[in-house]
Every structure is written in structure tokens, then in C-alpha cells.
Protein backbone atom coordinates (compact mmCIF):
# COMPACT_ATOMS: atom_id res chain seq x y z
CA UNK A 1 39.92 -65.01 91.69
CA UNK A 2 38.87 -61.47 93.21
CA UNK A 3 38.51 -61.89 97.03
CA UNK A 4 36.90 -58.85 98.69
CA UNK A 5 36.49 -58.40 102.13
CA UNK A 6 33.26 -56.36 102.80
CA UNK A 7 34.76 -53.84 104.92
CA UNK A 8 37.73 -52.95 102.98
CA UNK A 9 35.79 -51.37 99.81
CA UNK A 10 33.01 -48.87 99.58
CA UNK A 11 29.38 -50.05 100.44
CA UNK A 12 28.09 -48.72 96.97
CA UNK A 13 30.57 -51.09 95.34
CA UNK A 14 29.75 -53.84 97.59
CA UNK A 15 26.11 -53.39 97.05
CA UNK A 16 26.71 -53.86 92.92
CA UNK A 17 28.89 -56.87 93.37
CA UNK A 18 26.23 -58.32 95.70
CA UNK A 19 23.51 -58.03 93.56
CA UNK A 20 25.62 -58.64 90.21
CA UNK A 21 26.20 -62.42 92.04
CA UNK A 22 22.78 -62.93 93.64
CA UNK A 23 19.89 -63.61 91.20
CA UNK A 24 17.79 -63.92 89.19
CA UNK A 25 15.70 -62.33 92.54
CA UNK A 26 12.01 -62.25 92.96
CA UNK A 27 10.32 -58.90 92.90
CA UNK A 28 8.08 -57.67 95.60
CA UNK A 29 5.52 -55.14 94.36
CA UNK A 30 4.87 -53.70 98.03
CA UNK A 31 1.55 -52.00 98.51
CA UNK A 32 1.24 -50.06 102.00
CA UNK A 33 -0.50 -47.35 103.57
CA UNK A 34 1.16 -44.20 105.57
CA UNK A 35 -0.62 -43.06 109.04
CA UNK A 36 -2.37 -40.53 106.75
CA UNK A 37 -4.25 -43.25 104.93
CA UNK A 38 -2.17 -41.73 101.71
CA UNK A 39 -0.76 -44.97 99.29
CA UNK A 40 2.48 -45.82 98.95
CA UNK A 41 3.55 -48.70 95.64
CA UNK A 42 7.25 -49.74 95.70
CA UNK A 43 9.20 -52.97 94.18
CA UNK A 44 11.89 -54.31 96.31
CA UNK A 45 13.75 -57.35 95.16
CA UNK A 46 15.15 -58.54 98.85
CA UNK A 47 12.37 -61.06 98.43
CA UNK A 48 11.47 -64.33 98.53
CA UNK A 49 8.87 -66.76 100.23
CA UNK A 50 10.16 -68.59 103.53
CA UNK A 51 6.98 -71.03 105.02
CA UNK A 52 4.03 -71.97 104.14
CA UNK A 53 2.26 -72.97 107.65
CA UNK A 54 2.57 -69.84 108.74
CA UNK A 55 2.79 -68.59 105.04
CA UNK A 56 5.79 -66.23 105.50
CA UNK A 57 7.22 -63.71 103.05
CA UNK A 58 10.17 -61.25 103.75
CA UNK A 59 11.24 -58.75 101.75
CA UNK A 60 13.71 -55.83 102.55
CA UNK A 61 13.30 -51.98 102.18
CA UNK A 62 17.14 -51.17 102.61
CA UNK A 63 18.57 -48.28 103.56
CA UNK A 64 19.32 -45.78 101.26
CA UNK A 65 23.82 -46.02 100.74
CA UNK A 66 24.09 -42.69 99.80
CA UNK A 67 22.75 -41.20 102.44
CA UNK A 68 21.03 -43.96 104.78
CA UNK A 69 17.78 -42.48 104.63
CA UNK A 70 14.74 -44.91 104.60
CA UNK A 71 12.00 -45.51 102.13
CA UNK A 72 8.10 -44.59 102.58
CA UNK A 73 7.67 -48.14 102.46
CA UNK A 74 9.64 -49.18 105.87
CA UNK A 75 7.95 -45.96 107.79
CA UNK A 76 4.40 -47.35 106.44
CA UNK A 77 5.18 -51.17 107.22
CA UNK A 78 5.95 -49.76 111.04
CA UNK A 79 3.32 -47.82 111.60
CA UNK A 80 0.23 -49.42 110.15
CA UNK A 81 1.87 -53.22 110.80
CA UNK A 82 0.09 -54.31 106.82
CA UNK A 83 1.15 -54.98 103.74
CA UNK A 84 0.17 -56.23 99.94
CA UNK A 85 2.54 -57.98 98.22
CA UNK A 86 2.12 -58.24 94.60
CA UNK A 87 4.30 -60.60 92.63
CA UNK A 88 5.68 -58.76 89.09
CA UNK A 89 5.23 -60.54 85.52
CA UNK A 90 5.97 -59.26 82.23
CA UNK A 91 3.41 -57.25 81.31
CA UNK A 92 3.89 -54.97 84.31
CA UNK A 93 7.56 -54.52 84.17
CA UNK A 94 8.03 -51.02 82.76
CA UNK A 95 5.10 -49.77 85.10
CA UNK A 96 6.78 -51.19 88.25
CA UNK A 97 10.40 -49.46 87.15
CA UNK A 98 8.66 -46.56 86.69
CA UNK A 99 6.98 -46.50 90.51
CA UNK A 100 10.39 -47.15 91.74
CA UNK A 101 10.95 -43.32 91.24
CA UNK A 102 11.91 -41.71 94.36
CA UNK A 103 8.61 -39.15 94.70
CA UNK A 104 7.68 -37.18 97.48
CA UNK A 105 6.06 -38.64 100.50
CA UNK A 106 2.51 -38.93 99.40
CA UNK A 107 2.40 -38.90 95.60
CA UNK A 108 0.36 -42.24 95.14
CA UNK A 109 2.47 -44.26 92.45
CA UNK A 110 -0.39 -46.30 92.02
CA UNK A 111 -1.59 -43.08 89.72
CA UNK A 112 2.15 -42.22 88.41
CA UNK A 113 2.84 -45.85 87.23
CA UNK A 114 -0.73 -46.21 85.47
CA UNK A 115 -2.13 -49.08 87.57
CA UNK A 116 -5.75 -49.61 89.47
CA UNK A 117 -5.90 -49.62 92.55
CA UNK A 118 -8.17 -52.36 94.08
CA UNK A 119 -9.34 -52.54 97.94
CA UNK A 120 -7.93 -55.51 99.85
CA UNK A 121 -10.17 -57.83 101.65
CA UNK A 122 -8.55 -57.90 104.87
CA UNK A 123 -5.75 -55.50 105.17
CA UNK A 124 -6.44 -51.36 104.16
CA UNK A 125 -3.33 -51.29 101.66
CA UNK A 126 -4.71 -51.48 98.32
CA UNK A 127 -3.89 -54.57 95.94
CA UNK A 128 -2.61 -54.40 92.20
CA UNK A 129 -5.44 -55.23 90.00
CA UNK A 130 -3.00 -55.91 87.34
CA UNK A 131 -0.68 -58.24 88.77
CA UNK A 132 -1.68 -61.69 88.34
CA UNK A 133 -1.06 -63.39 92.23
CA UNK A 134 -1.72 -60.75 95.11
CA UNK A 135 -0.59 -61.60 98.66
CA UNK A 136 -2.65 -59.73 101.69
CA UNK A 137 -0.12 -59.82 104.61
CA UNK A 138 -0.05 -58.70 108.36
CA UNK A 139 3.46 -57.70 109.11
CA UNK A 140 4.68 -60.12 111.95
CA UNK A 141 7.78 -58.09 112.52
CA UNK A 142 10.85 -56.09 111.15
CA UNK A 143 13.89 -57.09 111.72
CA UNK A 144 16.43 -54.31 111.18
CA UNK A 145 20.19 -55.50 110.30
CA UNK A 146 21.83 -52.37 111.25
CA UNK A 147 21.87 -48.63 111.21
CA UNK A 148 24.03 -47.63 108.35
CA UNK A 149 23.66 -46.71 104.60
CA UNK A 150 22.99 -50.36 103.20
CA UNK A 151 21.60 -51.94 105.96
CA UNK A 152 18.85 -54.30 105.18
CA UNK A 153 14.85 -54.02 106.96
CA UNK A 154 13.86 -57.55 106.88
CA UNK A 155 9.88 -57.02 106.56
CA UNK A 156 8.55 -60.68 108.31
CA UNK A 157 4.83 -60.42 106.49
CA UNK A 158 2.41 -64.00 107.03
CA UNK A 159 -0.03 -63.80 104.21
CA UNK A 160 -3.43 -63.66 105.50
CA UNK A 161 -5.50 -64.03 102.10
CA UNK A 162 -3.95 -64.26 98.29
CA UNK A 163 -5.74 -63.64 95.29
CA UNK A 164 -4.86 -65.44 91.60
CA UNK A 165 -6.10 -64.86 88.47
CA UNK A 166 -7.73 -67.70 86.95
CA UNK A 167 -6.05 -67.27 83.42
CA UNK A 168 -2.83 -68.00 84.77
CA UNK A 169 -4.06 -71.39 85.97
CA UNK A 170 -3.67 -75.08 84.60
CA UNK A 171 -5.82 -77.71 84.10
CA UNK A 172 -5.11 -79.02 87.63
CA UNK A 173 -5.67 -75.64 89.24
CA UNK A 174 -2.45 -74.64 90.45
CA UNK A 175 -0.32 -71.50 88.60
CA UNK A 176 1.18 -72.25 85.42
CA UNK A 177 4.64 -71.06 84.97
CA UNK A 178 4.14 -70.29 81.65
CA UNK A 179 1.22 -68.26 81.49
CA UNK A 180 1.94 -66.56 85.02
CA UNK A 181 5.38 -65.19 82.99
CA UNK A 182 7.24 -63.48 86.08
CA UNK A 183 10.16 -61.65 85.84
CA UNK A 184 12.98 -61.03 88.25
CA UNK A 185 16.08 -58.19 88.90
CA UNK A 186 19.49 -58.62 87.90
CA UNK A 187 22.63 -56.51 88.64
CA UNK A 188 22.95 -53.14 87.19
CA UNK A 189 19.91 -52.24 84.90
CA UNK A 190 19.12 -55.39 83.80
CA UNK A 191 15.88 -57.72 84.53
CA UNK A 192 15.37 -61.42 83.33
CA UNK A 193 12.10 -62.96 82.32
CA UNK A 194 11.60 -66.55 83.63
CA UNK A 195 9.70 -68.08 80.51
CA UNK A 196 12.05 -68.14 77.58
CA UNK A 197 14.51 -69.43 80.04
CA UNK A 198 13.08 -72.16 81.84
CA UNK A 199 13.68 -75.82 82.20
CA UNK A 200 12.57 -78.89 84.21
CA UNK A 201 14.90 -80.63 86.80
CA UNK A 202 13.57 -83.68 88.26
CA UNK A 203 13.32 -83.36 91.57
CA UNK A 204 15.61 -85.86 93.90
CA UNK A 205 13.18 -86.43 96.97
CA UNK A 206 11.02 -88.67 94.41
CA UNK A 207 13.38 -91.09 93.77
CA UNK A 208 17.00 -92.59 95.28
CA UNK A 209 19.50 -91.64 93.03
CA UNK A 210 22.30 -93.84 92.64
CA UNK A 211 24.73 -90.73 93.37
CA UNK A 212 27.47 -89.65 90.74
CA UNK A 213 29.83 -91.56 93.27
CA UNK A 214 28.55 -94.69 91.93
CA UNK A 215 29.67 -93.48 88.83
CA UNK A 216 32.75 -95.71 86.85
CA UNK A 217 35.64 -93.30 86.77
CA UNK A 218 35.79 -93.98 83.34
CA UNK A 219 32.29 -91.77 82.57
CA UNK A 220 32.44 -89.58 85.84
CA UNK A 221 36.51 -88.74 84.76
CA UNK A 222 35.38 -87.86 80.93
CA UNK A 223 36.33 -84.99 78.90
CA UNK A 224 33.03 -84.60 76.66
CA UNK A 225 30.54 -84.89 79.93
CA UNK A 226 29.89 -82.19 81.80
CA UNK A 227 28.88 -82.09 85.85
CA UNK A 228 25.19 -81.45 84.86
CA UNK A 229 25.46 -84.77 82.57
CA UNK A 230 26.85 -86.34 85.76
CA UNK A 231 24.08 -85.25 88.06
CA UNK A 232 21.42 -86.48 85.73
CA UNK A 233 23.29 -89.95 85.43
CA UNK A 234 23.73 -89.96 89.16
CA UNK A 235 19.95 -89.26 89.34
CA UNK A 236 18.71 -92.74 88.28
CA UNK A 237 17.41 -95.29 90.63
CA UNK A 238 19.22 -98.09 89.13
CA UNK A 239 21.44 -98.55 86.42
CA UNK A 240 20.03 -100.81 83.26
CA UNK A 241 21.11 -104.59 83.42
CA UNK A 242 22.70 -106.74 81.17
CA UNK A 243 19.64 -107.78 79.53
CA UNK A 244 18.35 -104.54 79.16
CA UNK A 245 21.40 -103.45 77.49
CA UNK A 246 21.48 -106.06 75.23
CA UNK A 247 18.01 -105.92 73.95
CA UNK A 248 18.37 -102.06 73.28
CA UNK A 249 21.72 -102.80 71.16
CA UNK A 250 20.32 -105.49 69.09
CA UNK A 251 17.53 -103.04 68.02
CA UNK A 252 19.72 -100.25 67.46
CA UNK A 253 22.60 -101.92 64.48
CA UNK A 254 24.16 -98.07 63.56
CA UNK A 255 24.99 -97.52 68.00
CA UNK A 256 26.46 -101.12 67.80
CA UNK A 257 28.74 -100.06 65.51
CA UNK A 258 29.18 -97.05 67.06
CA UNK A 259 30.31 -98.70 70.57
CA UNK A 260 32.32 -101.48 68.53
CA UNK A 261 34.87 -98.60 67.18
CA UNK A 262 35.25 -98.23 70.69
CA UNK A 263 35.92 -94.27 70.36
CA UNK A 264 35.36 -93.06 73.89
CA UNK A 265 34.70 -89.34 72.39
CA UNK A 266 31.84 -90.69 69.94
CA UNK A 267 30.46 -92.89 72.76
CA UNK A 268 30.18 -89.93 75.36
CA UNK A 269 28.68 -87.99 72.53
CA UNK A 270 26.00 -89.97 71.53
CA UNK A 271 25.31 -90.33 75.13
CA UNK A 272 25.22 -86.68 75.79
CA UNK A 273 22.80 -86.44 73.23
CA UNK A 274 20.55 -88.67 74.92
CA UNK A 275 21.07 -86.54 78.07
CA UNK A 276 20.21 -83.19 76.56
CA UNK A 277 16.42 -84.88 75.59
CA UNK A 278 16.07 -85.79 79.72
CA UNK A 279 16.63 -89.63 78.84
CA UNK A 280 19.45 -90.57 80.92
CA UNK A 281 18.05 -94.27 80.63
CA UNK A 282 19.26 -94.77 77.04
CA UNK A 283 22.32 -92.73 77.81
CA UNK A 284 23.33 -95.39 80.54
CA UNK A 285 22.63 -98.08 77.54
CA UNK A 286 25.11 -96.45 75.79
CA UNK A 287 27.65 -95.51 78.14
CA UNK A 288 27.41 -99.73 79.77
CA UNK A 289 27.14 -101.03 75.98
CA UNK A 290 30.83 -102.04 75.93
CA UNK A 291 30.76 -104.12 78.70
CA UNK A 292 28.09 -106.19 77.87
């Protein structure tokens, strides 16, 4: 492996491996105001969501590496104490690259990028009509991480009123992940967009997994499961009994035959497949047949 120690190579380089190995990250779409009462629209993607009671959101205006100056954004987030935070989805992508630009200090980017400008409720910073969740924040305090090129500006902002668009919605109410379609930074030029990618992953705190240590060494040790098969094996409350086994086998003549060859690489297989569909059930059915 490469081991780097931070303070042996430049922070330019450092900054690229860091965000090459750290993502997919969140994109803050940070509306402020300066003391002029002149807009300011920059993404950052230092962001993510850290409470909800307070509802807390941080996101980072770093210093510049190059030549550690600071962005319009940090001067407006100290002097005014407000932000909006508008989250980033598809259909916005190429505007919010382009208001990343580096203009002058007042040139609006809400008019360079193309977007409307709509008045907050309770903060003066002006929302994002077009982005589909919009986060009103007072700015709680900024925690600065040092004084050098690269330093981060942690931005500690507790959301005071949010807006959502009712399209992105489900039946239930609450934001569909789908329709909402956010995207996220990369390393380097690149962006990912959460919807073609996304999958469901149970989530533990429902249920008492059994743990992959419960696992025989024969399945956790194979060569044809991987450590995600494990974790969703290792993810069941119990494993299937005897009976259960049983009854599944005598309705299913071609995976008796199947576990009677007794080929470890077929039985894993067929196993897997079951795994890929989110049934680990019938996969431990499988994978216990023999002993039954």
C-alpha cells in the first residue's frame, strides 16, 4: 500500500487524495448575504447533517491552498451570523458548477448560474427556488481548524425552518429518494448521481442478527461468498430449523439434487443467487440442506 504522512507531501496533493478517498459527499448549495445586503451562491461539499434536536448542519468554506485566501461565503457567514442551505439534485448540477466560479465580490451568482432567487422566511439570505429541499439556518458558530492554505471553516448552522417540494414526496409524506434524485462530488472533476446507484440495506437496529461469528466455518471460510454475502447471512434473527429445511427441499426436487452432488461450489452458488434477490432465508435453506 501507499502510506502518506500528511506533512511530508504538498497540501494540494493531499487535498486530491483526500477527496479522491472520501465520498460520494453531499453538496451544500450555500446561500448568504455580505454586510452590503449584496448575494453571495456557493456549493461546498464539506457537508453533511449532524442532529436533529437541535437540527445541525456543518459545512466547510476552506481555505483557498494556493494562496489561503477565504471565500465570500466564510466573510458573509461571520458577519451576518445566517445562512440557506440548499441541497443539489440533478437537474441543477451544471448551474451549481457553474456558480462555483470564483467572481468578484458582489457579482450575485444567483443571476450568473440562471437560478431565482426566492426570499427566506426567517433568515435575509435568499433560498433556491429550484432546488427541491431548502434549509433556513442561523449560524451557531464557526469553528476554524487552522490558519493555513487548506484549513477547513467548520460553519455550525441549526436549521430554523426547511422548505420541500411536494413532488418529491411519497405516499407517506416523507422525501422519496427517487424522485428527490441528489447528486454528490467526487475526486477530481467527477460528480455521482445517487439514483441509478442505489440499493436497500436492511437496517440492523430492527432486528438481532445472529452475527457472521455464528457462522459454520465451512460457509463463513468459502471461496464463492463474498463478506457482503456474509453480512446478510449474519443479519438473520435465527437460522431455519430442521423442519423448515426439510419442507423447502421436498418442494424443490432439481436443489435436492443439487445439494446431493454435494459440490460445495454449486451449493454456494445457488445460494448466492438467493442472496443477490435480498432472500437470505432460502439461502440459509440451501447452505443447512446437507445436514438435514
Amino acid at each position: 500500500m501507499l502510506t502518506i504522512d500528511p506533512k511530508e507531501i504538498p497540501v494540494p496533493k493531499l487535498h486530491q487524495y483526500l477527496l479522491g478517498a472520501v465520498g460520494p459527499r453531499p453538496i451544500a448549495f450555500a446561500s448568504t448575504i455580505d454586510a452590503q445586503g449584496r448575494p453571495n451562491l456557493s456549493p461546498f461539499s464539506f457537508f453533511n447533517v449532524f442532529g436533529a434536536n437541535p437540527p445541525i448542519l456543518i459545512f466547510s468554506p476552506a481555505r483557498r491552498g494556493r494562496d489561503n485566501t477565504v471565500k465570500h461565503t466564510y466573510n458573509n457567514s461571520k458577519a451576518t451570523g445566517e445562512v440557506v442551505i440548499n441541497v443539489v439534485n440533478y437537474d441543477l448540477v451544471q448551474q451549481v458548477s457553474l456558480s462555483s466560479t470564483e467572481y468578484d465580490e458582489g457579482v450575485n451568482e444567483f443571476v450568473k448560474a440562471g437560478l431565482t432567487m426566492l426570499e427566506s422566511e426567517v433568515v435575509k439570505p435568499f433560498r433556491v427556488k429550484e432546488s427541491p429541499v431548502q434549509f433556513e439556518c442561523r449560524i451557531n458558530e464557526i469553528v476554524e481548524t487552522g490558519s493555513e492554505g487548506g484549513a477547513g471553516n467548520l460553519v455550525i448552522c441549526e436549521v430554523l425552518k426547511m422548505h420541500i417540494r411536494e413532488d418529491i414526496l411519497d405516499e407517506n409524506g416523507y422525501i422519496d429518494q427517487h424522485k428527490i434524485d441528489l447528486v454528490a462530488r467526487m475526486g477530481g472533476n467527477w460528480y455521482t448521481r445517487a439514483t441509478p446507484g442505489m440499493f436497500e440495506v436492511p437496517k440492523p437496529l430492527q432486528t438481532l442478527g445472529i452475527g457472521i461469528d455464528a457462522i459454520t466455518d465451512e460457509v463463513r471460510n468459502s471461496k464463492y461468498l463474498t463478506g457482503n454475502d456474509l453480512g446478510k447471512l449474519g443479519n438473520v434473527e435465527r437460522l431455519p430449523n430442521a423442519r423448515e429445511v426439510e419442507e423447502f427441499m421436498n418442494g424443490n426436487s432439481q436443489l435436492s439434487e443439487l445439494i446431493k452432488e454435494g459440490d460445495e461450489q454449486k451449493v454456494h452458488s445457488r445460494a448466492k443467487e438467493y442472496l443477490e434477490k435480498d432472500d437470505p432465508a432460502t439461502a440459509w435453506k440451501i447452505l443447512l440442506a446437507k445436514n438435514v
